[in-house]
PDB file of N, CA and C in Angstrom:
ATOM      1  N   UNK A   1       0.842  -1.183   0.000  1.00  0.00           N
ATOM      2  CA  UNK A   1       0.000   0.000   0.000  1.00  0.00           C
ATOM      3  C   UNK A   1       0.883   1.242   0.000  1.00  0.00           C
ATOM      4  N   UNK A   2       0.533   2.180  -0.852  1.00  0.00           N
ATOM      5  CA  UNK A   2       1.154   3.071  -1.441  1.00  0.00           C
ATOM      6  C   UNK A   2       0.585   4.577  -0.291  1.00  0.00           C
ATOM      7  N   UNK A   3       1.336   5.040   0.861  1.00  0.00           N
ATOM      8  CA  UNK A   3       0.595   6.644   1.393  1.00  0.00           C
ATOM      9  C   UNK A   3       1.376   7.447   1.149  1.00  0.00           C
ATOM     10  N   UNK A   4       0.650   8.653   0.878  1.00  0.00           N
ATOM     11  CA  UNK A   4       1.211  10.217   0.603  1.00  0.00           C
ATOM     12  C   UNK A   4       1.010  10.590   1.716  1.00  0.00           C
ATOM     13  N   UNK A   5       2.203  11.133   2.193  1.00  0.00           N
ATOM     14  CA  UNK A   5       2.127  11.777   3.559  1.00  0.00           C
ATOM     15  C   UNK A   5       2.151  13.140   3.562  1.00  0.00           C
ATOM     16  N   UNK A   6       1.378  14.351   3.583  1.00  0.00           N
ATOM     17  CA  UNK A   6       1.518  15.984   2.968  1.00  0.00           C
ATOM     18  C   UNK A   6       1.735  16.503   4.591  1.00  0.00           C
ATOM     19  N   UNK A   7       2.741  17.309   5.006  1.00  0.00           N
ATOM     20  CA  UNK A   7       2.797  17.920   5.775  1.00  0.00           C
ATOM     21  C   UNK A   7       4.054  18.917   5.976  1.00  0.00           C
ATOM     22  N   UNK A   8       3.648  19.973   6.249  1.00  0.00           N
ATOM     23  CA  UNK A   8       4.872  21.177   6.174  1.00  0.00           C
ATOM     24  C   UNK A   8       6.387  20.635   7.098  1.00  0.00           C
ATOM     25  N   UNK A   9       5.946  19.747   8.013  1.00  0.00           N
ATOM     26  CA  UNK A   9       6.790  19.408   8.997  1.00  0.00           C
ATOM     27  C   UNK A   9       7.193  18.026   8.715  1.00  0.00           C
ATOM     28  N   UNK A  10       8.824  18.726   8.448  1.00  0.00           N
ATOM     29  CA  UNK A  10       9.378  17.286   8.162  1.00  0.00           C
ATOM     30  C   UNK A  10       9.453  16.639   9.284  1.00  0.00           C
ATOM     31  N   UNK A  11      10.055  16.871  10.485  1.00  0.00           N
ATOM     32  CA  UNK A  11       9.708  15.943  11.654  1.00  0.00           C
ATOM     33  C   UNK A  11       8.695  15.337  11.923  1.00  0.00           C
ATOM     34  N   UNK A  12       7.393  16.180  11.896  1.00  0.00           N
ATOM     35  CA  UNK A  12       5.626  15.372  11.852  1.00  0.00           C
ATOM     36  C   UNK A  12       5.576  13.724  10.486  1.00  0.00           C
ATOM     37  N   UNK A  13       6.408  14.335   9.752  1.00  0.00           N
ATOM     38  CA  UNK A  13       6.110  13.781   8.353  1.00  0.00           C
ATOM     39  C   UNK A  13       7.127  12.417   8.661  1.00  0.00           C
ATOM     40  N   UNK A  14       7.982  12.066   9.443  1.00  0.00           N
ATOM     41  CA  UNK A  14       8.936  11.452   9.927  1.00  0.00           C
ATOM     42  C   UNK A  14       7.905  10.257  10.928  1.00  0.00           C
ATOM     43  N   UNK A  15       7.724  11.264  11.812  1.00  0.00           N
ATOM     44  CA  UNK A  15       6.408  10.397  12.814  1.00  0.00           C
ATOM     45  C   UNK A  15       5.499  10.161  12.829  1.00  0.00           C
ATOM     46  N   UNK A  16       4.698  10.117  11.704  1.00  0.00           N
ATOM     47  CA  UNK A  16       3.229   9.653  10.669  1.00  0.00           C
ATOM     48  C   UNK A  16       4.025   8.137   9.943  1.00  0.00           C
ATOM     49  N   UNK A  17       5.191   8.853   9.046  1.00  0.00           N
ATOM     50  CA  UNK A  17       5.692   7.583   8.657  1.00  0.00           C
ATOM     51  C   UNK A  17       5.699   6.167   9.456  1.00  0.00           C
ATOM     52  N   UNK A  18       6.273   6.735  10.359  1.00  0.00           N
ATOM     53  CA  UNK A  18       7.523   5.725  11.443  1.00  0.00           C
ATOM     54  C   UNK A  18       5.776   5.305  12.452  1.00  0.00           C
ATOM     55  N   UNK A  19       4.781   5.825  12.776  1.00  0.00           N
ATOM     56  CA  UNK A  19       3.256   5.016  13.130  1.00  0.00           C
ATOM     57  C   UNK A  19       2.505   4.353  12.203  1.00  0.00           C
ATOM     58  N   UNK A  20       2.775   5.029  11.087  1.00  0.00           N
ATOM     59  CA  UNK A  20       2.352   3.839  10.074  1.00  0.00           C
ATOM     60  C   UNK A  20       2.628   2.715   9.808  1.00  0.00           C
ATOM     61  N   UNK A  21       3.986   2.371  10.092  1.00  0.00           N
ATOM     62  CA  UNK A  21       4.881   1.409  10.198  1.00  0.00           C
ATOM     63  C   UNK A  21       4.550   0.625  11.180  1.00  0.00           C
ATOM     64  N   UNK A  22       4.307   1.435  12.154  1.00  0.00           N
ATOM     65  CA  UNK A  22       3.822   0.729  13.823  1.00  0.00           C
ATOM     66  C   UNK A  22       2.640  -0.197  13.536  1.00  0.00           C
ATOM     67  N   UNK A  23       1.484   0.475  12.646  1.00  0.00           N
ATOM     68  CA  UNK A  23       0.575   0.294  12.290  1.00  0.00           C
ATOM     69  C   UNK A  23       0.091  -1.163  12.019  1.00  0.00           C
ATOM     70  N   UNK A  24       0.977  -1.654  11.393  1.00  0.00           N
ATOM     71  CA  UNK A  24       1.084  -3.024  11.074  1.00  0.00           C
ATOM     72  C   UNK A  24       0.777  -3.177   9.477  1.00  0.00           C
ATOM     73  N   UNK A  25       0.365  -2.355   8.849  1.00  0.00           N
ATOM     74  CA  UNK A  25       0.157  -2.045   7.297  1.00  0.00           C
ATOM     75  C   UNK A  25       0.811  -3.189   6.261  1.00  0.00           C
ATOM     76  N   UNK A  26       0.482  -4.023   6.166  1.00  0.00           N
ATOM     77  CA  UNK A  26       1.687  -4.835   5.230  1.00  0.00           C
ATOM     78  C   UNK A  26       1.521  -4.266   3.758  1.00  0.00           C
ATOM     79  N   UNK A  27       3.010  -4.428   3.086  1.00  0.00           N
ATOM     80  CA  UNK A  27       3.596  -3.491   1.687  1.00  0.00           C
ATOM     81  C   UNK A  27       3.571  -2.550   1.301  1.00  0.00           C
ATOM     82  N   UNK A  28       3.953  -1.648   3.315  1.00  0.00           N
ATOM     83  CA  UNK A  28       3.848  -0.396   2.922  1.00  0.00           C
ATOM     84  C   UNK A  28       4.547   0.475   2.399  1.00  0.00           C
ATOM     85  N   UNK A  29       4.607   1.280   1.563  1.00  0.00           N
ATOM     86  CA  UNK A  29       5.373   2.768   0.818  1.00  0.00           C
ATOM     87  C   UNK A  29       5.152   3.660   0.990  1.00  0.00           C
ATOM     88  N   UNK A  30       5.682   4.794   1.502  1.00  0.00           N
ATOM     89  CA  UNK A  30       5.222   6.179   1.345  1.00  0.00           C
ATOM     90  C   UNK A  30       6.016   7.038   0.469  1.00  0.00           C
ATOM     91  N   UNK A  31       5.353   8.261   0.555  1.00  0.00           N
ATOM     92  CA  UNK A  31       5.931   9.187  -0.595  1.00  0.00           C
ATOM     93  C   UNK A  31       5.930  10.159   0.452  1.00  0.00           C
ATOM     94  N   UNK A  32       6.499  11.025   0.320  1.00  0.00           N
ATOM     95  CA  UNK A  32       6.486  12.929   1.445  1.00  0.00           C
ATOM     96  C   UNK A  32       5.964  13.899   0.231  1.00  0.00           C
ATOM     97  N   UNK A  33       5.128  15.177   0.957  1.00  0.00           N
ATOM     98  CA  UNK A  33       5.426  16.155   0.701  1.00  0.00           C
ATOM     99  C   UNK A  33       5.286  17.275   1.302  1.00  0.00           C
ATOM    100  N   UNK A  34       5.569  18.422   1.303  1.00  0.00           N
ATOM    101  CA  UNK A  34       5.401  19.229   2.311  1.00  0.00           C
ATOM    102  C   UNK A  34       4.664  20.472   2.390  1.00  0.00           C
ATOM    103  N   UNK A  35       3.499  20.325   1.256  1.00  0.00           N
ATOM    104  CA  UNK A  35       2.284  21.210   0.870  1.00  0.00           C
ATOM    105  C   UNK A  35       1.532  20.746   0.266  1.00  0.00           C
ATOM    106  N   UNK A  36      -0.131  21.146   0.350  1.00  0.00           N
ATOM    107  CA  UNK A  36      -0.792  20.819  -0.848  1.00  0.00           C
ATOM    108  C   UNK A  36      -0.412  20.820  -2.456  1.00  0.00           C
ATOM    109  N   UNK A  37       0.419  21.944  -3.162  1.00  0.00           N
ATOM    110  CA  UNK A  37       1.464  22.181  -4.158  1.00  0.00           C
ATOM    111  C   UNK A  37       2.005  20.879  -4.693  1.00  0.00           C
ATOM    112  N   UNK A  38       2.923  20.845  -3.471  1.00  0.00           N
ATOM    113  CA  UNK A  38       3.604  19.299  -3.844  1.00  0.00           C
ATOM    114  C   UNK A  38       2.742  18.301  -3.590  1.00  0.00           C
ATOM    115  N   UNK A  39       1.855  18.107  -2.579  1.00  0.00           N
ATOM    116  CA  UNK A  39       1.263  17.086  -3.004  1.00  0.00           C
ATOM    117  C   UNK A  39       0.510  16.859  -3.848  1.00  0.00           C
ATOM    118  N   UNK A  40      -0.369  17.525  -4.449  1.00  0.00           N
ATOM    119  CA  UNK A  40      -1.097  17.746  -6.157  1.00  0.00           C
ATOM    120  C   UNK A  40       0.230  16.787  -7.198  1.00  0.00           C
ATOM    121  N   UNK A  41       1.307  16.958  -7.322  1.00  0.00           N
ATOM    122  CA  UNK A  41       2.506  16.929  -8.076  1.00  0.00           C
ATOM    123  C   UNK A  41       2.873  14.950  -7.858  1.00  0.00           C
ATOM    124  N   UNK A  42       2.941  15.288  -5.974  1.00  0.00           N
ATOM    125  CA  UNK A  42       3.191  13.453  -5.513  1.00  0.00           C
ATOM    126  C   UNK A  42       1.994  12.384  -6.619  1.00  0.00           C
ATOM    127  N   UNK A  43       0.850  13.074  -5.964  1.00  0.00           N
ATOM    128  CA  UNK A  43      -0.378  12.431  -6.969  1.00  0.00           C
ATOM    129  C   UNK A  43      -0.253  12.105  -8.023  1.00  0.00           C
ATOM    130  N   UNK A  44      -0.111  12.867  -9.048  1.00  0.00           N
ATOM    131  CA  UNK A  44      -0.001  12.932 -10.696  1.00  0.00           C
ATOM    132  C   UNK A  44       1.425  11.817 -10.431  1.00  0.00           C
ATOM    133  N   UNK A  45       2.466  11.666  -9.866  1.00  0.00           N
ATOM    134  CA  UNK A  45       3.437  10.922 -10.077  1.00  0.00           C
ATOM    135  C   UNK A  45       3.425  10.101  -9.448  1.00  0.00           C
ATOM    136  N   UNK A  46       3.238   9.611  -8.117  1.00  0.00           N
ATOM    137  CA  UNK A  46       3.114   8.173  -7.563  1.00  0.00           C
ATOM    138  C   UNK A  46       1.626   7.348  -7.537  1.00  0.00           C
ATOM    139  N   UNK A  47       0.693   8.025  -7.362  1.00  0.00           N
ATOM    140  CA  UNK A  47      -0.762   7.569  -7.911  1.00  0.00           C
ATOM    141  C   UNK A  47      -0.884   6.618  -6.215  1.00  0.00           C
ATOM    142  N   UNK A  48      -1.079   7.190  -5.186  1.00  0.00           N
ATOM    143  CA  UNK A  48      -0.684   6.486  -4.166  1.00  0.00           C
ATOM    144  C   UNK A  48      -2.458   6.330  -3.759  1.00  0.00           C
ATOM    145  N   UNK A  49      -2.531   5.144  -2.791  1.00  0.00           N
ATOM    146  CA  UNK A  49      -3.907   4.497  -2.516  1.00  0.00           C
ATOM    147  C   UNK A  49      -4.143   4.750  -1.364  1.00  0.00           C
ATOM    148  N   UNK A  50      -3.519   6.110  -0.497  1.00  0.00           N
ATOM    149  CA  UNK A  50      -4.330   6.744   0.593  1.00  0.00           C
ATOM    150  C   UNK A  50      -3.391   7.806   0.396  1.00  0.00           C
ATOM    151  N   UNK A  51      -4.105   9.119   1.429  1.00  0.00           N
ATOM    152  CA  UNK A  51      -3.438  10.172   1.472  1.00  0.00           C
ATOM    153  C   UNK A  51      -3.624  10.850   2.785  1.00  0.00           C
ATOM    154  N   UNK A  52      -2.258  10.794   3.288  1.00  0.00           N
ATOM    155  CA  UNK A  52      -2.386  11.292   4.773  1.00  0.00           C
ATOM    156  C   UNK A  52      -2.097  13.191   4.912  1.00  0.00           C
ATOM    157  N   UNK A  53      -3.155  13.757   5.527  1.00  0.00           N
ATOM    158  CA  UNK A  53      -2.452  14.914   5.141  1.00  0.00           C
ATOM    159  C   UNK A  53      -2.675  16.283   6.531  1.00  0.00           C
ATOM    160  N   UNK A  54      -1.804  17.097   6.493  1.00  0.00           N
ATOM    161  CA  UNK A  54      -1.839  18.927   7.460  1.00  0.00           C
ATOM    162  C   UNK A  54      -3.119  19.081   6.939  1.00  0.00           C
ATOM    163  N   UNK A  55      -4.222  19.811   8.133  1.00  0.00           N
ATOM    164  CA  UNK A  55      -4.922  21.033   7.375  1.00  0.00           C
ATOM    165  C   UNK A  55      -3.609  22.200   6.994  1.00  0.00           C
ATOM    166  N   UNK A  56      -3.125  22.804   8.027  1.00  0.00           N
ATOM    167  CA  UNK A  56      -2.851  23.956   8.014  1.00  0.00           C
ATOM    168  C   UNK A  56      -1.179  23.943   7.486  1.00  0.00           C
ATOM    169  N   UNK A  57      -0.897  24.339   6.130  1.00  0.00           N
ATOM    170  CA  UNK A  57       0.723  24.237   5.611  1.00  0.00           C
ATOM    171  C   UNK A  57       0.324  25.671   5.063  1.00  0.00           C
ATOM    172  N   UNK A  58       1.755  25.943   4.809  1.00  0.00           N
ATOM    173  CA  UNK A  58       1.825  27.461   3.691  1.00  0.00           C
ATOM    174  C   UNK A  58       1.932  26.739   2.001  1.00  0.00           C
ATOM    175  N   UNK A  59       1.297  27.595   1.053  1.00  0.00           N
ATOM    176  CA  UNK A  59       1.341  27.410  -0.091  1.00  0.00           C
ATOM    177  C   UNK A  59      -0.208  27.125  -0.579  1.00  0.00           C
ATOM    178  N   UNK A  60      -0.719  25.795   0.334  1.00  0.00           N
ATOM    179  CA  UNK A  60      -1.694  25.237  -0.269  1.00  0.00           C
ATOM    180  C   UNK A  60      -2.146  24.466   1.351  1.00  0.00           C
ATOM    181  N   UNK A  61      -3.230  24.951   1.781  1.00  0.00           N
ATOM    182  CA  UNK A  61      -3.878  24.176   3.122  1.00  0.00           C
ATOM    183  C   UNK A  61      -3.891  22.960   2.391  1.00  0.00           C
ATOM    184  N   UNK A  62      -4.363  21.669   3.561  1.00  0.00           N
ATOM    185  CA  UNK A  62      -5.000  20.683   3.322  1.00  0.00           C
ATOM    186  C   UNK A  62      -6.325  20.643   2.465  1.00  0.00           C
ATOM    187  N   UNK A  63      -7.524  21.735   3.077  1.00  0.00           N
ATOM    188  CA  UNK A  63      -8.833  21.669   2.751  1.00  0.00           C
ATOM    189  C   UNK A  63      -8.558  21.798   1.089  1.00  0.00           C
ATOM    190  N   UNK A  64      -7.800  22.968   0.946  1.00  0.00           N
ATOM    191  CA  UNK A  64      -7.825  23.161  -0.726  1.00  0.00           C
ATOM    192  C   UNK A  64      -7.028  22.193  -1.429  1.00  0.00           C
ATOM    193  N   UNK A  65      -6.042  21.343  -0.842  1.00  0.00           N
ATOM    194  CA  UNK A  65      -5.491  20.234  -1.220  1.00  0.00           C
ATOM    195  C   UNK A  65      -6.435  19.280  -1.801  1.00  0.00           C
ATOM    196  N   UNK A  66      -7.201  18.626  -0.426  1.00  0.00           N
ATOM    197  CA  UNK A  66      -8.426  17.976  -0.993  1.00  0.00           C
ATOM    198  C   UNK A  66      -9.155  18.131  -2.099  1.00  0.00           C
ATOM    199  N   UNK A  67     -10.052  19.711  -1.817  1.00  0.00           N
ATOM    200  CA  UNK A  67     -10.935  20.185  -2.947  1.00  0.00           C
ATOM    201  C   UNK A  67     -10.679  20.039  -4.296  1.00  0.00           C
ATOM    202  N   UNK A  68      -9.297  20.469  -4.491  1.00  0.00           N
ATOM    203  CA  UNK A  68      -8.725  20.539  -5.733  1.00  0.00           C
ATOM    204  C   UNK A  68      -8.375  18.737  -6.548  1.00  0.00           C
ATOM    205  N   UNK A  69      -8.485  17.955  -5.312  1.00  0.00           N
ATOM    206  CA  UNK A  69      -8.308  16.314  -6.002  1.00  0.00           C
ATOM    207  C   UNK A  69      -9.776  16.026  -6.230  1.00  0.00           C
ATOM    208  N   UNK A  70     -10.501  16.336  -5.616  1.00  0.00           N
ATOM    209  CA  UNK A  70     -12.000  16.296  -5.612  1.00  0.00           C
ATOM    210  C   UNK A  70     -12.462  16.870  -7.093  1.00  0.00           C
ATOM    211  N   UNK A  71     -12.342  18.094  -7.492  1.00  0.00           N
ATOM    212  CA  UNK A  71     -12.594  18.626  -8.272  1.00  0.00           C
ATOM    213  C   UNK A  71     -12.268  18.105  -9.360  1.00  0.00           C
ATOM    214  N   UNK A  72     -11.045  17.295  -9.659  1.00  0.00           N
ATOM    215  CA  UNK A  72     -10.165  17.037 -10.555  1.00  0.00           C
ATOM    216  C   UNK A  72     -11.122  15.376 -11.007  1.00  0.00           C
ATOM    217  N   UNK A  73     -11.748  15.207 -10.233  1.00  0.00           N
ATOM    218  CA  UNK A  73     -12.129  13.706 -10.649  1.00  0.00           C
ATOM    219  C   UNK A  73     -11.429  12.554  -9.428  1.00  0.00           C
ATOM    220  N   UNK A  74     -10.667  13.318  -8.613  1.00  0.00           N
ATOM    221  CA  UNK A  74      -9.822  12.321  -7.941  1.00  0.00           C
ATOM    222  C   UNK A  74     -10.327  11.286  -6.431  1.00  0.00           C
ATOM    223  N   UNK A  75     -10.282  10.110  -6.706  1.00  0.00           N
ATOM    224  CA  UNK A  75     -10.949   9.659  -5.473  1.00  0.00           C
ATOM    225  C   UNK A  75     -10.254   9.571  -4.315  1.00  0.00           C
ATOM    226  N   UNK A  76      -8.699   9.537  -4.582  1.00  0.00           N
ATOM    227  CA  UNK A  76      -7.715   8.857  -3.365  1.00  0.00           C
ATOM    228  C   UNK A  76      -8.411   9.108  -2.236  1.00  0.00           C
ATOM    229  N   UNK A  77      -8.575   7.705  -1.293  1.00  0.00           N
ATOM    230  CA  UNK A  77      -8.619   7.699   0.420  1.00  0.00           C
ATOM    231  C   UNK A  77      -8.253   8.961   0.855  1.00  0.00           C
ATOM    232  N   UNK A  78      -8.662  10.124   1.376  1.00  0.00           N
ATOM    233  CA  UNK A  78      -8.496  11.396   1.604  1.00  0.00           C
ATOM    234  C   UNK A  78      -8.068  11.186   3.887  1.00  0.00           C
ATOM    235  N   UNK A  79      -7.428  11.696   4.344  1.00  0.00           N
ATOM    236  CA  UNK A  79      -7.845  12.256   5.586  1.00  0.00           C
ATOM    237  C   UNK A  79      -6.881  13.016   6.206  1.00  0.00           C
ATOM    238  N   UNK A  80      -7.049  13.406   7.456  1.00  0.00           N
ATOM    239  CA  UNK A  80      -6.614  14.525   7.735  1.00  0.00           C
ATOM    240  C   UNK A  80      -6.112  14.399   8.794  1.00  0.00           C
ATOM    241  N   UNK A  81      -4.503  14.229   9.214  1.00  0.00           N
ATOM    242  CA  UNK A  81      -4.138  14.215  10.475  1.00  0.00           C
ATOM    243  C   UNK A  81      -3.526  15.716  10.966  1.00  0.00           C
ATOM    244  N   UNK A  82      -4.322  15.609  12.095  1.00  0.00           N
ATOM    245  CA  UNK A  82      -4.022  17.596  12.290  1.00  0.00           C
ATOM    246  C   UNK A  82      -4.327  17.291  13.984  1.00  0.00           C
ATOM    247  N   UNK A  83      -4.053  18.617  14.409  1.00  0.00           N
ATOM    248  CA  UNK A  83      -4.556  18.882  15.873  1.00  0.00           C
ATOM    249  C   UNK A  83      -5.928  19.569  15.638  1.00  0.00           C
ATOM    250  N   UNK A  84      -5.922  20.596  14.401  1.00  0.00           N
ATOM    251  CA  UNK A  84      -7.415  20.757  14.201  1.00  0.00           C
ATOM    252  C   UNK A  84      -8.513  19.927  14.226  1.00  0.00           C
ATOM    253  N   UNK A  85      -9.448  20.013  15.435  1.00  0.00           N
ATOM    254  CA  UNK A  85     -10.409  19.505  16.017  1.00  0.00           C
ATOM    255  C   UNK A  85     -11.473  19.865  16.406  1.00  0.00           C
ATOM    256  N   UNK A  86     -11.708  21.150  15.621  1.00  0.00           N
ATOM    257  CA  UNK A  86     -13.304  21.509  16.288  1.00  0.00           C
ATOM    258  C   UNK A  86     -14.377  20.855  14.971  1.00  0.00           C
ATOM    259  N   UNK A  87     -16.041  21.101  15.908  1.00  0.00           N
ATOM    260  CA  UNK A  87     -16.553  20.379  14.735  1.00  0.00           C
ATOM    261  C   UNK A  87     -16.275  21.267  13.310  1.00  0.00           C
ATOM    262  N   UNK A  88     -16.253  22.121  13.308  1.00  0.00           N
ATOM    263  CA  UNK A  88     -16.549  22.591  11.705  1.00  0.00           C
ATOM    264  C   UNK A  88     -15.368  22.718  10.819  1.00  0.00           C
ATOM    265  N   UNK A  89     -14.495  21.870  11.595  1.00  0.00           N
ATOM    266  CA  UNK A  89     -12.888  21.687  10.863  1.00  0.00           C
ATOM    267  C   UNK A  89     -13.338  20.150  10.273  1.00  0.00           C
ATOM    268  N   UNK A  90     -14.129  19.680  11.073  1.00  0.00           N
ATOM    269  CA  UNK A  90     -14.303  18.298  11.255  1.00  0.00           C
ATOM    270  C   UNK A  90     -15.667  18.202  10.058  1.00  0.00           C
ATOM    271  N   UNK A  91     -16.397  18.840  10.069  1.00  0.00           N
ATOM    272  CA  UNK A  91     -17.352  19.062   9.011  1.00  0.00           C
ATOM    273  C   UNK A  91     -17.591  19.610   7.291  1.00  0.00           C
ATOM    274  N   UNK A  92     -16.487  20.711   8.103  1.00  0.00           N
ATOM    275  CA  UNK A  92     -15.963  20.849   6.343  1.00  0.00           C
ATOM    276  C   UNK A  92     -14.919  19.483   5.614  1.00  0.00           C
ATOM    277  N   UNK A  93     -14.158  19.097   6.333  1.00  0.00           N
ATOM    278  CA  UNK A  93     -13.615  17.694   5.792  1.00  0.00           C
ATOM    279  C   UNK A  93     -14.229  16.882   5.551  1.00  0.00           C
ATOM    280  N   UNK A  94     -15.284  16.466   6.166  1.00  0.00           N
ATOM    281  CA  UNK A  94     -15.809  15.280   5.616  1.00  0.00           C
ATOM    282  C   UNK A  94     -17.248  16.051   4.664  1.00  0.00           C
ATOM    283  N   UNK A  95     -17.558  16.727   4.556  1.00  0.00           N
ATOM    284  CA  UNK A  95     -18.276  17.539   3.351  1.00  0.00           C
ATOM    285  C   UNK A  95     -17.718  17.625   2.011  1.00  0.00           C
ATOM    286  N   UNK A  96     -15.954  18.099   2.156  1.00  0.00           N
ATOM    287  CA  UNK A  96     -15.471  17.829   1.412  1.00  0.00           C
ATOM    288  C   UNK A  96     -14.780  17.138   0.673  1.00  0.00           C
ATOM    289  N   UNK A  97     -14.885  15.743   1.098  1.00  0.00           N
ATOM    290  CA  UNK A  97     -14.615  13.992   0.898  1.00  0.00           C
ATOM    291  C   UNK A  97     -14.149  13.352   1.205  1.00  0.00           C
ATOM    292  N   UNK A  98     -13.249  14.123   2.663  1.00  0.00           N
ATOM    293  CA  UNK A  98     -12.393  13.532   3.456  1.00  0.00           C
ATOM    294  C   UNK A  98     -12.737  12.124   3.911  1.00  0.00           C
ATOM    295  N   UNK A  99     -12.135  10.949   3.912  1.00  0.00           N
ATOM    296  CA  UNK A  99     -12.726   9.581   4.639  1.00  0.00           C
ATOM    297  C   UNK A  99     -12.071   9.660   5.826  1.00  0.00           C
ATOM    298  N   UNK A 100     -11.516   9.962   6.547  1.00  0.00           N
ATOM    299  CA  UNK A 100     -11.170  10.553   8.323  1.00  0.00           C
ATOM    300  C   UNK A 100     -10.534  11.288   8.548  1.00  0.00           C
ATOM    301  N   UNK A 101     -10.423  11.147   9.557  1.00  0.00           N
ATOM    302  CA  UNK A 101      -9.652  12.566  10.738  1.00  0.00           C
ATOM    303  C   UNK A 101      -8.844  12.322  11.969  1.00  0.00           C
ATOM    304  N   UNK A 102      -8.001  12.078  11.602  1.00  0.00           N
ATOM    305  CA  UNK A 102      -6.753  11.725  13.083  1.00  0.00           C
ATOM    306  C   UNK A 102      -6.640  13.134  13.402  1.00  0.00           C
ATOM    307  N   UNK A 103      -6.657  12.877  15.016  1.00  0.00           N
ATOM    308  CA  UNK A 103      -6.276  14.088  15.780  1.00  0.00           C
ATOM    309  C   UNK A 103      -4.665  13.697  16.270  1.00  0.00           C
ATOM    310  N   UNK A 104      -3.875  14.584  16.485  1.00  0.00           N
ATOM    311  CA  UNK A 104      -2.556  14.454  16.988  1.00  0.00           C
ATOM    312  C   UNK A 104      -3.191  14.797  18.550  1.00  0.00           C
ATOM    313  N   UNK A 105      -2.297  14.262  19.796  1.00  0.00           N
ATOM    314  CA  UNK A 105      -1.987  13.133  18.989  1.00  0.00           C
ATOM    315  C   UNK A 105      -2.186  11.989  19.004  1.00  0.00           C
ATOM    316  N   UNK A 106      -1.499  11.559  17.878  1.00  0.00           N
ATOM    317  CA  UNK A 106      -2.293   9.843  17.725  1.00  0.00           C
ATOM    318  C   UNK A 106      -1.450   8.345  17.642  1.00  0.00           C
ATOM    319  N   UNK A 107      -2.009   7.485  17.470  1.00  0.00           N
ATOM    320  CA  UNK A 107      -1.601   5.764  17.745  1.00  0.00           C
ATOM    321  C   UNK A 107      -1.469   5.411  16.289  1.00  0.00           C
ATOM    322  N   UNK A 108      -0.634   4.253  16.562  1.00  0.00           N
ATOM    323  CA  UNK A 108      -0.623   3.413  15.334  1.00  0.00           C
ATOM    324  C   UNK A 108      -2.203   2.639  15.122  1.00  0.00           C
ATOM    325  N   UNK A 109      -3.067   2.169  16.268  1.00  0.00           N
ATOM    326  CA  UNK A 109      -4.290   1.921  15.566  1.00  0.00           C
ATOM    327  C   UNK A 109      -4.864   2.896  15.456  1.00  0.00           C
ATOM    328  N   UNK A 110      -5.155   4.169  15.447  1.00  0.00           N
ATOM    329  CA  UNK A 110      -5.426   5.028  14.695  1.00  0.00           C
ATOM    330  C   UNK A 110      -5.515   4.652  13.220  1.00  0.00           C
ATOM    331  N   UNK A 111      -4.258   4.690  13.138  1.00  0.00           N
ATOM    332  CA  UNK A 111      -3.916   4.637  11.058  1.00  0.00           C
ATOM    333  C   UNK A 111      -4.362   3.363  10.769  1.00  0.00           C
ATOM    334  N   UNK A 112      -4.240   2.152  11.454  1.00  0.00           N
ATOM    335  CA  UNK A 112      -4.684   0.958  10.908  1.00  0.00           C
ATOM    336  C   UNK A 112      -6.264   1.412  10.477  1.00  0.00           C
ATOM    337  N   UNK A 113      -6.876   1.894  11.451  1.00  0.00           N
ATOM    338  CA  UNK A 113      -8.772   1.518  11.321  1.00  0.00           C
ATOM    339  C   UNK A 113      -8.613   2.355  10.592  1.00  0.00           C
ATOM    340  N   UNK A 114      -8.243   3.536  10.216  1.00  0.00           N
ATOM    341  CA  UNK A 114      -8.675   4.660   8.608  1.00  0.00           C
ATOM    342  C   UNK A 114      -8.153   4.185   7.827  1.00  0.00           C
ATOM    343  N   UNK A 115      -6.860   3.427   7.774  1.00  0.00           N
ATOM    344  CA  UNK A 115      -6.864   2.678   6.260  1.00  0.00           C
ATOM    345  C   UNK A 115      -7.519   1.428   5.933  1.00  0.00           C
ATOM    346  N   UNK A 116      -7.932   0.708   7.078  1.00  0.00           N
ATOM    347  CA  UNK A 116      -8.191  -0.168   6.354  1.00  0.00           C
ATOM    348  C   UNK A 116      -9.380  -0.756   5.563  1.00  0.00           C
ATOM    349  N   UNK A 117     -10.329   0.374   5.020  1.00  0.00           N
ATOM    350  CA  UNK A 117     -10.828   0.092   3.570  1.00  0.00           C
ATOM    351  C   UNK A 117     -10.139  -0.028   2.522  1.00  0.00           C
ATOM    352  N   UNK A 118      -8.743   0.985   2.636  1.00  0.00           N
ATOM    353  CA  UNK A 118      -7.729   0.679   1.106  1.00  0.00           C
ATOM    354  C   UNK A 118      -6.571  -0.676   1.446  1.00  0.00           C
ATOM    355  N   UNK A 119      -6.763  -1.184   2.472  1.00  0.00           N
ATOM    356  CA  UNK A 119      -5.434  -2.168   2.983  1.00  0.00           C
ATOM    357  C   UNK A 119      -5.280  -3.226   1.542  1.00  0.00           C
ATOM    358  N   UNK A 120      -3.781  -2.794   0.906  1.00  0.00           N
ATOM    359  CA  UNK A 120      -3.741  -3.915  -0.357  1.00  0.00           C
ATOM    360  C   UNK A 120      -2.795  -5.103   0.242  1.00  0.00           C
ATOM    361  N   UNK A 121      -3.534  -6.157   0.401  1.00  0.00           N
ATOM    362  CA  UNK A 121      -2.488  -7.469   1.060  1.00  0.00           C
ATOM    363  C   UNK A 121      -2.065  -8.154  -0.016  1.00  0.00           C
TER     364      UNK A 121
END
């Protein structure tokens, strides 16, 4: 299983990885990036089967990250690991096609139960 990990923080982006791993995920891969920008770019080039992602980066939020794969025709497993947690952070994401919402911070079963509708064994 192929995740895009989008987050401004390479250290965050380090420890999403390294719980995913925890996770128990078997054939997992990830890709980094460190904005919506680049991640639009990861997409078009790795074609990855979930997408872990910041609301809040410079360049390109999460929300418009999403919107813009949404818009595009794009289905990828969408969600959102953030500390942003109120409901209407929580409402506009999943309005806008998000399939979950990890709060930081968080567990390796966390990431297991949101991926595993895309889990490729």
């Amino acid at each position: 299983m192929k995740v895009l990990v989008v987050d401004d923080s390479k250290a965050m982006r380090m420890i999403i990885i390294r719980t995913l791993k925890q996770s128990g995920i078997a054939n997992l891969t990830t890709v980094e990036a460190g904005n919506g920008l680049e991640g639009l770019a990861a997409v078009a080039e790795h074609k990855p089967h979930a997408i872990c992602c910041d609301w809040n980066m410079p360049e390109m939020k999460g929300i418009d990250f999403l919107k813009k794969l949404r818009a595009d025709g794009n289905e990828t497993l969408f969600g959102f690991v953030t500390s942003e947690c109120s409901a209407e952070v929580k409402k506009e994401a999943e309005d806008s096609g998000a399939a979950f919402f990890i709060v930081k911070p968080f567990t390796p079963n966390a990431f297991e139960a949101a991926l595993t509708p895309v889990l490729v064994h």
